[in-house]
C-alpha atoms as a PDB file:
ATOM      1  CA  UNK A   1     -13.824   5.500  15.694  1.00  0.00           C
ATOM      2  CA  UNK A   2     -13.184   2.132  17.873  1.00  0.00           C
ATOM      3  CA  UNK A   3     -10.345   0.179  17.388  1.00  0.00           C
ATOM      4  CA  UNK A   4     -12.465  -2.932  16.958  1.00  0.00           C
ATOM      5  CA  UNK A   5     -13.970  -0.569  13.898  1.00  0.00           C
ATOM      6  CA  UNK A   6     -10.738   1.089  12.316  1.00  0.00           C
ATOM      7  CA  UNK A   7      -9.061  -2.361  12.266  1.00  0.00           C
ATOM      8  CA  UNK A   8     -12.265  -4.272  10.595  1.00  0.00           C
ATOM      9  CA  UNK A   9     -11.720  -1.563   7.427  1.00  0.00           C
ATOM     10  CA  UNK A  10      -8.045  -2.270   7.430  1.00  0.00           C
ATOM     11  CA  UNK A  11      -9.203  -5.839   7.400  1.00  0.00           C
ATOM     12  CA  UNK A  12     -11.457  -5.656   4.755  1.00  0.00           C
ATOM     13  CA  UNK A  13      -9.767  -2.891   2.645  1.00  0.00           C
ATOM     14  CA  UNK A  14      -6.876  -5.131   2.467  1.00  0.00           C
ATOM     15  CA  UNK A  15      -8.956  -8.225   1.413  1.00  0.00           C
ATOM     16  CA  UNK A  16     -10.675  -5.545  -1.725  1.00  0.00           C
ATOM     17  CA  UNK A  17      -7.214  -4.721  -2.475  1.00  0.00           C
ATOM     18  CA  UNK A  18      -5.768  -7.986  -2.632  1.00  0.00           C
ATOM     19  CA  UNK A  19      -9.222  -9.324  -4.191  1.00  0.00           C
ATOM     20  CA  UNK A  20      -8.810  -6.394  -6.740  1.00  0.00           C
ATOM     21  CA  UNK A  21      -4.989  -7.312  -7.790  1.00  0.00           C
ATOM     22  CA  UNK A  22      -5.450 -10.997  -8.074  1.00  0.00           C
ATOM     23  CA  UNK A  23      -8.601 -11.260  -9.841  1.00  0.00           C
ATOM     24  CA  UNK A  24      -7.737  -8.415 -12.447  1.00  0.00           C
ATOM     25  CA  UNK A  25      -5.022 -10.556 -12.794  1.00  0.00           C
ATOM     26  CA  UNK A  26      -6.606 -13.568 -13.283  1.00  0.00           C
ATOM     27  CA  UNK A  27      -9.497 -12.270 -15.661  1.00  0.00           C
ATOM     28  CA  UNK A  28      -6.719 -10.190 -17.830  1.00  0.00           C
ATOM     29  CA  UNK A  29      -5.079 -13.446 -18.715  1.00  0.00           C
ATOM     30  CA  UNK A  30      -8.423 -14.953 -19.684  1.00  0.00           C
ATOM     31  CA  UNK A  31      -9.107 -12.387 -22.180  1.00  0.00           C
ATOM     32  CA  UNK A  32      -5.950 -12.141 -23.600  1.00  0.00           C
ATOM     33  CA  UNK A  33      -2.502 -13.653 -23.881  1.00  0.00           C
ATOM     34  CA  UNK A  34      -0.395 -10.770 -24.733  1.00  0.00           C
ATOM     35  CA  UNK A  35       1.320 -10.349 -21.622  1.00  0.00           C
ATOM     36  CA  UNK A  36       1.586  -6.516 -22.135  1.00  0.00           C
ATOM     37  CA  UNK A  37      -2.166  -6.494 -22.518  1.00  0.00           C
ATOM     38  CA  UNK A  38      -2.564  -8.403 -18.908  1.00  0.00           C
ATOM     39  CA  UNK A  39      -0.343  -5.880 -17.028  1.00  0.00           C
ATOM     40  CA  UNK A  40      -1.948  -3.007 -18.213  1.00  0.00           C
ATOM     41  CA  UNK A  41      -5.395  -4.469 -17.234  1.00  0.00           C
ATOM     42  CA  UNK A  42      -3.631  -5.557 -14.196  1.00  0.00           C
ATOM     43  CA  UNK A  43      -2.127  -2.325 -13.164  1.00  0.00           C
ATOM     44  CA  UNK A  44      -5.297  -0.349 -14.356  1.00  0.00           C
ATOM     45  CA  UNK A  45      -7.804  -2.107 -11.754  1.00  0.00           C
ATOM     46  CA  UNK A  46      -5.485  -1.990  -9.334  1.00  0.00           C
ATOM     47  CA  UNK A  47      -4.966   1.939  -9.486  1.00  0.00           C
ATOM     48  CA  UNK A  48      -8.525   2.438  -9.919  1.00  0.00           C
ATOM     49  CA  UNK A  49      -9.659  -0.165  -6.961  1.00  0.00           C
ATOM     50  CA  UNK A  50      -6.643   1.396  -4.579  1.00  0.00           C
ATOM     51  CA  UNK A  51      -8.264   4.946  -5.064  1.00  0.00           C
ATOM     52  CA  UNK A  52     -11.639   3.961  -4.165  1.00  0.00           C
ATOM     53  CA  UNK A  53     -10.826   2.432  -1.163  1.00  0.00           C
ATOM     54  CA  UNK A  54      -8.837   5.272   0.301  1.00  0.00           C
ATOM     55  CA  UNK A  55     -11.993   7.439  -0.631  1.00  0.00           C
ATOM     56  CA  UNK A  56     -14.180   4.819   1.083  1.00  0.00           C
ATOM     57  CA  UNK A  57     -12.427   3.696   4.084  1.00  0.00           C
ATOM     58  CA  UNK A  58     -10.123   6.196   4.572  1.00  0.00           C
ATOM     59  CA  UNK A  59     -12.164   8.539   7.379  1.00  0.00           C
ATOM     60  CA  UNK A  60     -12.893   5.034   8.936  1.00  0.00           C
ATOM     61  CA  UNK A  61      -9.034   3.501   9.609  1.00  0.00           C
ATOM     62  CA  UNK A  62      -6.992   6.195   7.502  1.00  0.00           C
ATOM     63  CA  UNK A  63      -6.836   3.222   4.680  1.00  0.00           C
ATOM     64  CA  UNK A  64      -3.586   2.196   5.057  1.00  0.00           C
ATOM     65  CA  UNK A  65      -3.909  -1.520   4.122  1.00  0.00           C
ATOM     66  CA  UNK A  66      -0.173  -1.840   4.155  1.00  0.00           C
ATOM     67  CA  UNK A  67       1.656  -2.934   7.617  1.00  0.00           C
ATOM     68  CA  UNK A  68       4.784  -0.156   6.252  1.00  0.00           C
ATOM     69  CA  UNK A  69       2.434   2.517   6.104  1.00  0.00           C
ATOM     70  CA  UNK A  70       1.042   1.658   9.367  1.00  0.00           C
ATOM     71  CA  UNK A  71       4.873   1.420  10.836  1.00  0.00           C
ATOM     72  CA  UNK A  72       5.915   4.782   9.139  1.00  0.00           C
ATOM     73  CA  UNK A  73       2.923   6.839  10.231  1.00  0.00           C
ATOM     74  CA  UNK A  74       3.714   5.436  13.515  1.00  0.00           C
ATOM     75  CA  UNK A  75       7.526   6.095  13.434  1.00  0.00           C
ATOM     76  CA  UNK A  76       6.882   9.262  11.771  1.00  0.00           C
ATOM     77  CA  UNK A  77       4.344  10.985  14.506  1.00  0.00           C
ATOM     78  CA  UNK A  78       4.899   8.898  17.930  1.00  0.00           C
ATOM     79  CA  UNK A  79       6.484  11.918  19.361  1.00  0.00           C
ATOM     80  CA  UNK A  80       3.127  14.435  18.263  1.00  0.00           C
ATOM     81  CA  UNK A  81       0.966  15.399  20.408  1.00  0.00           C
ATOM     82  CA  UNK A  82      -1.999  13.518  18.404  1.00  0.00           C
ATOM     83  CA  UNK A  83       0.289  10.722  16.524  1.00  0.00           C
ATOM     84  CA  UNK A  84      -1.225   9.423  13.562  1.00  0.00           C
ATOM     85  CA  UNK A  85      -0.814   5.690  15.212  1.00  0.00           C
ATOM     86  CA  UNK A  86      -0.566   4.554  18.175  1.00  0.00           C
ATOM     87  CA  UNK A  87       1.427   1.441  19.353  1.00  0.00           C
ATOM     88  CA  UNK A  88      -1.997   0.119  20.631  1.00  0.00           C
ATOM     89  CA  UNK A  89      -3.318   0.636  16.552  1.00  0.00           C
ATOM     90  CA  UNK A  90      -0.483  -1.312  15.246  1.00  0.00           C
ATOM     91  CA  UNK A  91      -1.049  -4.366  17.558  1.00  0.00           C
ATOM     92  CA  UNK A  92      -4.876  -4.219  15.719  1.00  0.00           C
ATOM     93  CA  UNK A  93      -3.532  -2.920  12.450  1.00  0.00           C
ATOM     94  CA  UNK A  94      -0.700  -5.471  11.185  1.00  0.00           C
ATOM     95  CA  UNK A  95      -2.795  -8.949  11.924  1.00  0.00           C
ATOM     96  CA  UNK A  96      -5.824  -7.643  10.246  1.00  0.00           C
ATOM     97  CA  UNK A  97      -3.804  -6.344   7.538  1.00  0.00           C
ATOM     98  CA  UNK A  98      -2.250  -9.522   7.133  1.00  0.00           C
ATOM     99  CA  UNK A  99      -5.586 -11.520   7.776  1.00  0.00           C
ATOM    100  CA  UNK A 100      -7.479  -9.645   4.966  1.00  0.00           C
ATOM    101  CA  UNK A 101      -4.840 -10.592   1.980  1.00  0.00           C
ATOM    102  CA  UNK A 102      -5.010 -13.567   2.827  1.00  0.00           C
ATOM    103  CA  UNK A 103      -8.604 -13.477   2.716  1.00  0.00           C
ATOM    104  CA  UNK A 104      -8.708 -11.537  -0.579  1.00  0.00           C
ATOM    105  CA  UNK A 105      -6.563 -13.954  -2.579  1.00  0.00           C
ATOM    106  CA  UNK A 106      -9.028 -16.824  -1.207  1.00  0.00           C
ATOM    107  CA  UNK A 107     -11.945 -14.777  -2.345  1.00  0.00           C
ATOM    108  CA  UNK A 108     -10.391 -13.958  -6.009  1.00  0.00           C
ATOM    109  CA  UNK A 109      -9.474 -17.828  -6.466  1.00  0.00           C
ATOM    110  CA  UNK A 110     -13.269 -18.842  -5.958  1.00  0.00           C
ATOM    111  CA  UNK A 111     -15.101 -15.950  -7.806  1.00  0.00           C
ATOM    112  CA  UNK A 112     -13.190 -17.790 -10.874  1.00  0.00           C
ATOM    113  CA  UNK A 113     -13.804 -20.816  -9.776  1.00  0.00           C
ATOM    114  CA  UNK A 114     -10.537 -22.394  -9.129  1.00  0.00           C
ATOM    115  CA  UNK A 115      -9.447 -23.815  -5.829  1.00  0.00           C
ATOM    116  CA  UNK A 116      -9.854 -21.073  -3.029  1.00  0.00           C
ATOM    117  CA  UNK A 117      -6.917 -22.916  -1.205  1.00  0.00           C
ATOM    118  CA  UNK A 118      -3.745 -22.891  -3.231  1.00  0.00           C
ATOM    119  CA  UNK A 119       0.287 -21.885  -3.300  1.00  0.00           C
ATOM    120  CA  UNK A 120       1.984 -19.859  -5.811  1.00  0.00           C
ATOM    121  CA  UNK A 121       5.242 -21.777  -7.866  1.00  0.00           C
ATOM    122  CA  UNK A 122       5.457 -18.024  -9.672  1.00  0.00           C
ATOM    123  CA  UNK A 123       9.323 -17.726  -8.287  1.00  0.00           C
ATOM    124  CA  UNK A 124      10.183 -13.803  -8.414  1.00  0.00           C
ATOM    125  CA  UNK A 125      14.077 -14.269  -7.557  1.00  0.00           C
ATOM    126  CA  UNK A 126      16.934 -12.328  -8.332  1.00  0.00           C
ATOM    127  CA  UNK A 127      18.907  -8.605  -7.309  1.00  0.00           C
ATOM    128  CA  UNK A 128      17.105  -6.872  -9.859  1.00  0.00           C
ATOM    129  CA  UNK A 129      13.490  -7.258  -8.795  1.00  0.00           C
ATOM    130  CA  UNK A 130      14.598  -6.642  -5.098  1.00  0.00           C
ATOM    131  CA  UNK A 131      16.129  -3.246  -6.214  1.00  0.00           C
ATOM    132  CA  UNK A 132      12.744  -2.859  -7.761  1.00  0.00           C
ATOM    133  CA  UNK A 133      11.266  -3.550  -4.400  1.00  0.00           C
ATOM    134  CA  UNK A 134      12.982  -1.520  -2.808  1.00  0.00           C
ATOM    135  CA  UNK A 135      12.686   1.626  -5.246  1.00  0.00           C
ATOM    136  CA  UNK A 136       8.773   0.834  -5.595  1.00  0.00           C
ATOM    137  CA  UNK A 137       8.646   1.080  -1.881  1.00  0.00           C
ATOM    138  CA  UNK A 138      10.677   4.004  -0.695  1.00  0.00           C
ATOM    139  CA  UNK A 139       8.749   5.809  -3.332  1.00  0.00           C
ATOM    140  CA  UNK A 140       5.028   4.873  -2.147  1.00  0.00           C
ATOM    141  CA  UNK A 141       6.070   5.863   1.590  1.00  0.00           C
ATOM    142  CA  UNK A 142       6.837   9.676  -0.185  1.00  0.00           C
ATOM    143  CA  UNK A 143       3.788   9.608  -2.156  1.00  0.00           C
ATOM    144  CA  UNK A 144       1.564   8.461   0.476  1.00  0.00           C
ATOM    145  CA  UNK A 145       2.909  11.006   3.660  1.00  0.00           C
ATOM    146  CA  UNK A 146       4.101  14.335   1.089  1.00  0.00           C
ATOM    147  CA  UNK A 147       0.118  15.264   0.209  1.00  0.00           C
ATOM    148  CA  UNK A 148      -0.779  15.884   4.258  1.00  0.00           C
ATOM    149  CA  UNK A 149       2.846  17.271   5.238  1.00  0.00           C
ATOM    150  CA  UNK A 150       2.168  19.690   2.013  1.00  0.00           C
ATOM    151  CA  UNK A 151      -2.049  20.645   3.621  1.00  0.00           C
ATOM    152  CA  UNK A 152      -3.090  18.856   0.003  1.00  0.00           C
ATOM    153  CA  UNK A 153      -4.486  15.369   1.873  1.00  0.00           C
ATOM    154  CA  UNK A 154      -7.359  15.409  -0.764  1.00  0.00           C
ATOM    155  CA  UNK A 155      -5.050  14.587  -2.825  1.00  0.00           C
ATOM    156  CA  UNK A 156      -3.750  11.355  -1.428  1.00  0.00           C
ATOM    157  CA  UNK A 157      -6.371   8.469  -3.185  1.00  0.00           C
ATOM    158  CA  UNK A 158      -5.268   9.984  -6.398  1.00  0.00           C
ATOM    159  CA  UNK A 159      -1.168  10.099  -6.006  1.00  0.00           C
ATOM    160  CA  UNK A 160      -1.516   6.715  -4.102  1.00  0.00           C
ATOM    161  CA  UNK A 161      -3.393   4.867  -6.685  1.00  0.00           C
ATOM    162  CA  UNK A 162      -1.735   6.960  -9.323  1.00  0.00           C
ATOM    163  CA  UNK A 163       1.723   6.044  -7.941  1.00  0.00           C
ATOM    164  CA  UNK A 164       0.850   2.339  -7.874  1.00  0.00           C
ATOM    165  CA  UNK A 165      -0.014   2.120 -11.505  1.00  0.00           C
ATOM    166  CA  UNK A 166       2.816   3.361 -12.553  1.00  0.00           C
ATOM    167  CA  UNK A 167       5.174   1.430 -10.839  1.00  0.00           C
ATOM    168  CA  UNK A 168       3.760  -1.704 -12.516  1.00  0.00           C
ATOM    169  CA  UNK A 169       5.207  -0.584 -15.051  1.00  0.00           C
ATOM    170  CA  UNK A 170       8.636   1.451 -13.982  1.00  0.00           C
ATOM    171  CA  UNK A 171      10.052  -1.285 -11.550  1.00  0.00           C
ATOM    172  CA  UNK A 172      11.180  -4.628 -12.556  1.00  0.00           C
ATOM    173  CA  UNK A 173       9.460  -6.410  -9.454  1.00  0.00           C
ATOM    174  CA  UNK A 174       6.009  -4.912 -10.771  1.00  0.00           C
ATOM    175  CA  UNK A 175       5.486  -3.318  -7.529  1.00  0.00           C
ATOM    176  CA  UNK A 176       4.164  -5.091  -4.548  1.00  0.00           C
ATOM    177  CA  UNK A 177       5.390  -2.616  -2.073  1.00  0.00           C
ATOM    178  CA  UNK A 178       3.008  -4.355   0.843  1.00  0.00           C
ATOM    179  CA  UNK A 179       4.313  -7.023   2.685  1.00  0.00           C
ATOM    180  CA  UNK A 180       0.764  -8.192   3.687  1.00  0.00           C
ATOM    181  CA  UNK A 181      -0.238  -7.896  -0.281  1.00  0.00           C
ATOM    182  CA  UNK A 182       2.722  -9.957  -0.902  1.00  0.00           C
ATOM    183  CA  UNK A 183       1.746 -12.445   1.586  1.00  0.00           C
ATOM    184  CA  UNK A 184      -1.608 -12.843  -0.019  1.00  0.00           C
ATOM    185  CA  UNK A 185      -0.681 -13.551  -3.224  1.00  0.00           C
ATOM    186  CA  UNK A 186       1.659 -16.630  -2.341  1.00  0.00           C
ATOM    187  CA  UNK A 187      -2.083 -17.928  -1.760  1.00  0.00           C
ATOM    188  CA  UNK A 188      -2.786 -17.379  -5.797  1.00  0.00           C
ATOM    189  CA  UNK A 189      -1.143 -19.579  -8.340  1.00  0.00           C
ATOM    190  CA  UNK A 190      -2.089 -17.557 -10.757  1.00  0.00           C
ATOM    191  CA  UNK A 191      -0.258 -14.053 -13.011  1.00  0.00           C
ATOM    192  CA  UNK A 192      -0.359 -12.007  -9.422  1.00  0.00           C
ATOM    193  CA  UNK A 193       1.145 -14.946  -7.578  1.00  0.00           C
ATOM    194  CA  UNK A 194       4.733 -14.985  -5.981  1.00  0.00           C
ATOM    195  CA  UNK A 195       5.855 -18.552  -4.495  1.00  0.00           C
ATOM    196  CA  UNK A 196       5.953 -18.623  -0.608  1.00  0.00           C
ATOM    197  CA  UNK A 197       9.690 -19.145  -0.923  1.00  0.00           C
ATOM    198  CA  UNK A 198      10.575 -15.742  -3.120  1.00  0.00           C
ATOM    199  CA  UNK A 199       8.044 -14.106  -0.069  1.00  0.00           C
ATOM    200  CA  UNK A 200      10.611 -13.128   2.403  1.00  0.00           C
ATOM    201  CA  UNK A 201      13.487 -11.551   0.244  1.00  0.00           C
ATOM    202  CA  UNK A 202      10.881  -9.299  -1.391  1.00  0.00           C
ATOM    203  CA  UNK A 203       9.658  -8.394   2.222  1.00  0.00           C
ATOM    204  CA  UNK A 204      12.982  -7.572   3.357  1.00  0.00           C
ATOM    205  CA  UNK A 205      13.282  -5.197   0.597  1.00  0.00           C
ATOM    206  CA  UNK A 206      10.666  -3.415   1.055  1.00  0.00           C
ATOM    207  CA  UNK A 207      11.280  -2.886   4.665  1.00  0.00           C
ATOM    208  CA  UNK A 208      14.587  -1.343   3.506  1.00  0.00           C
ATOM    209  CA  UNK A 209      12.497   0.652   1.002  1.00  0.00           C
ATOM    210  CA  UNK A 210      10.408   1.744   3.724  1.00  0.00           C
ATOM    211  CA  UNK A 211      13.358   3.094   5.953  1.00  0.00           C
ATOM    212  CA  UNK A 212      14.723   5.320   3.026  1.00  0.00           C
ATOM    213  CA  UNK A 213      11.010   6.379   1.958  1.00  0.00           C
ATOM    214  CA  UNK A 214      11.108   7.604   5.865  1.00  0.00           C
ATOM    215  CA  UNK A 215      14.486   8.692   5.504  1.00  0.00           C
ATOM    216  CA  UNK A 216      13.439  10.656   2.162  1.00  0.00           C
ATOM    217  CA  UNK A 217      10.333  12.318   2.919  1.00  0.00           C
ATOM    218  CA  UNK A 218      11.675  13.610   6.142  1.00  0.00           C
ATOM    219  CA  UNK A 219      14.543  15.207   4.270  1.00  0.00           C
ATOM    220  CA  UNK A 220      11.947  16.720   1.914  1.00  0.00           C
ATOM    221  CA  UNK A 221       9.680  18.385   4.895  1.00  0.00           C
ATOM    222  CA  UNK A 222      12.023  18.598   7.835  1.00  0.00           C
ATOM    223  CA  UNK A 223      10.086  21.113   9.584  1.00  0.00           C
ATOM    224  CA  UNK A 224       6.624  19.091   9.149  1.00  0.00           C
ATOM    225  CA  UNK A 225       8.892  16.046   9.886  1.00  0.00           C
ATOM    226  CA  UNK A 226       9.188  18.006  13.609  1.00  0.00           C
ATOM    227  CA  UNK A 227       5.531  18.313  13.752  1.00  0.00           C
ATOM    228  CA  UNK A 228       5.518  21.948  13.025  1.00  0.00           C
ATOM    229  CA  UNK A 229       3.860  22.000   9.929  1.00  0.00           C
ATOM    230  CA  UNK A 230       4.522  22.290   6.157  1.00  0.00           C
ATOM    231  CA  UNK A 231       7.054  24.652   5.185  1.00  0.00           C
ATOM    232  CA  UNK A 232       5.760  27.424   3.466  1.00  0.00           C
ATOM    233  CA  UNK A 233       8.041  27.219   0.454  1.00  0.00           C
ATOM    234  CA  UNK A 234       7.111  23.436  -0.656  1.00  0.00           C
ATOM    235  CA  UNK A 235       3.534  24.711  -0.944  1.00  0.00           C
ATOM    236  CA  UNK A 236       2.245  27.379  -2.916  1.00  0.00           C
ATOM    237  CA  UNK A 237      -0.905  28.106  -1.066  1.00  0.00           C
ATOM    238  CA  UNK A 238       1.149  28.930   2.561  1.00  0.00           C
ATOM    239  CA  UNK A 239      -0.993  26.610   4.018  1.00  0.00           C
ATOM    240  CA  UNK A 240       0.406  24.584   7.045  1.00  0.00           C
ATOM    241  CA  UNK A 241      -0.131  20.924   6.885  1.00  0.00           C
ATOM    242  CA  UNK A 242      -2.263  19.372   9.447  1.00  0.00           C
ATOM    243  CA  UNK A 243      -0.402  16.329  11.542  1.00  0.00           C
ATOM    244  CA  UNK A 244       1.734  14.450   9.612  1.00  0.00           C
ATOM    245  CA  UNK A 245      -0.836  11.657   7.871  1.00  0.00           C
ATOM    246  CA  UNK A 246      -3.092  12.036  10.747  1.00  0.00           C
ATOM    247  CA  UNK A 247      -5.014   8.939   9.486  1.00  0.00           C
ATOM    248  CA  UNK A 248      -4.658   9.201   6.298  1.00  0.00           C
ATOM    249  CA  UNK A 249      -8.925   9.613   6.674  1.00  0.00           C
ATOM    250  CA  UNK A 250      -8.125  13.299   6.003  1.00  0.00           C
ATOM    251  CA  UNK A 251      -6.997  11.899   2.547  1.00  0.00           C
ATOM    252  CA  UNK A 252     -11.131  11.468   1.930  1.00  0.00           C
ATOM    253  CA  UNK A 253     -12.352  14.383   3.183  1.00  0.00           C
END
């Protein structure tokens, strides 16, 4: 796969995604005002939409749509002798990343017909979301690497999307977990929206969740962490586990 080619589906899988959160978002608050009754139809799209995309685009870019992922599967195989990313896929990877959300939330605020230019005021402030943050993040960097270091990468569009619908609901912050999905949706004043002011705190924690989602998965499966393959004991099957999140493409297959 080109460059030119993996970065256009991170791109436009990042635009679905966003597209996917903020519109769900927008129609579940149409249809009802129980705000219980808009985060599950919020958090249900959004699982289901995040699934399909890592089946879709996934052999095409490895469907990361996130610039953490991106960063970890670098950090995580740089030293392999086929890393997952390369530093030349990151310079592609992060700007169409954050490119896409932005062009997602533009695309959800038209399809309803309200101005496709526009800035949050939702303020998301205080410790207790950033903890949430931070947890929702460390724990999507484990759930997203521990199916290929375990040889189970068909598993990955599942426990991703699976993961991300139920941290909706088990972290305070609702889970963005994506700085580049958190960027787009300061372009949404709307129930996905965060206020371009409340952007950076949230972004800083979930660079720290990243680190300990790094930190946590490689203390999990040392000996894949090493490049040397699953260890035998954390899967059932024996199986060795190919390179770590070698695109997560394999995730697809």
């Amino acid at each position: 796969m080109s460059l030119t080619r993996r970065a256009l589906a991170e791109l436009l899988g990042t635009a679905c995604l966003v597209a996917v959160v903020v519109g769900s978002g927008i129609m579940a608050t149409t249809l009802s005002s129980d705000t219980g009754v808009q985060l599950l139809a919020n958090s249900l799209a959004t699982a289901a939409g995040l699934a399909v995309l890592i089946v879709v685009l996934g052999p095409v870019s490895g469907a990361h749509f996130n610039p953490l992922v991106s960063l970890a599967a670098w950090a995580l195989t740089r030293r392999d002798p086929i890393p997952a990313v390369r530093g030349r896929d990151l310079v592609a990877y992060l700007p169409a990343q954050a490119a896409g959300a932005g062009v997602g939330a533009v695309l959800a605020n038209a399809m309803f017909a309200l101005p496709a230019l526009q800035l949050s005021v939702r303020e998301r402030s205080g410790a207790h979301l950033l903890l949430g943050e931070l947890v929702a993040t460390a724990g999507l960097i484990v759930v997203v690497f521990a199916p290929a270091r375990q040889g189970r990468t068909t598993l990955a569009p599942v426990a991703v999307g699976g993961y991300i619908g139920a941290a909706y609901w088990f972290t305070s912050s609702t889970s963005f977990a994506n700085p580049a999905v958190t960027l787009g949706r300061a372009f949404s004043d709307t129930f996905a929206g965060i206020s371009p002011a409340s952007v950076p705190a949230f972004v800083a924690a979930q660079l720290a969740g990243a680190v300990l989602g790094g930190l946590l998965l490689t203390a999990l499966y040392p000996r894949a962490a090493r490049g040397a393959g699953a260890d035998p004991a954390a899967e059932p099957s024996a199986v060795p586990a190919p390179n770590p999140v070698r695109h997560a493409a394999d995730s697809a297959r």
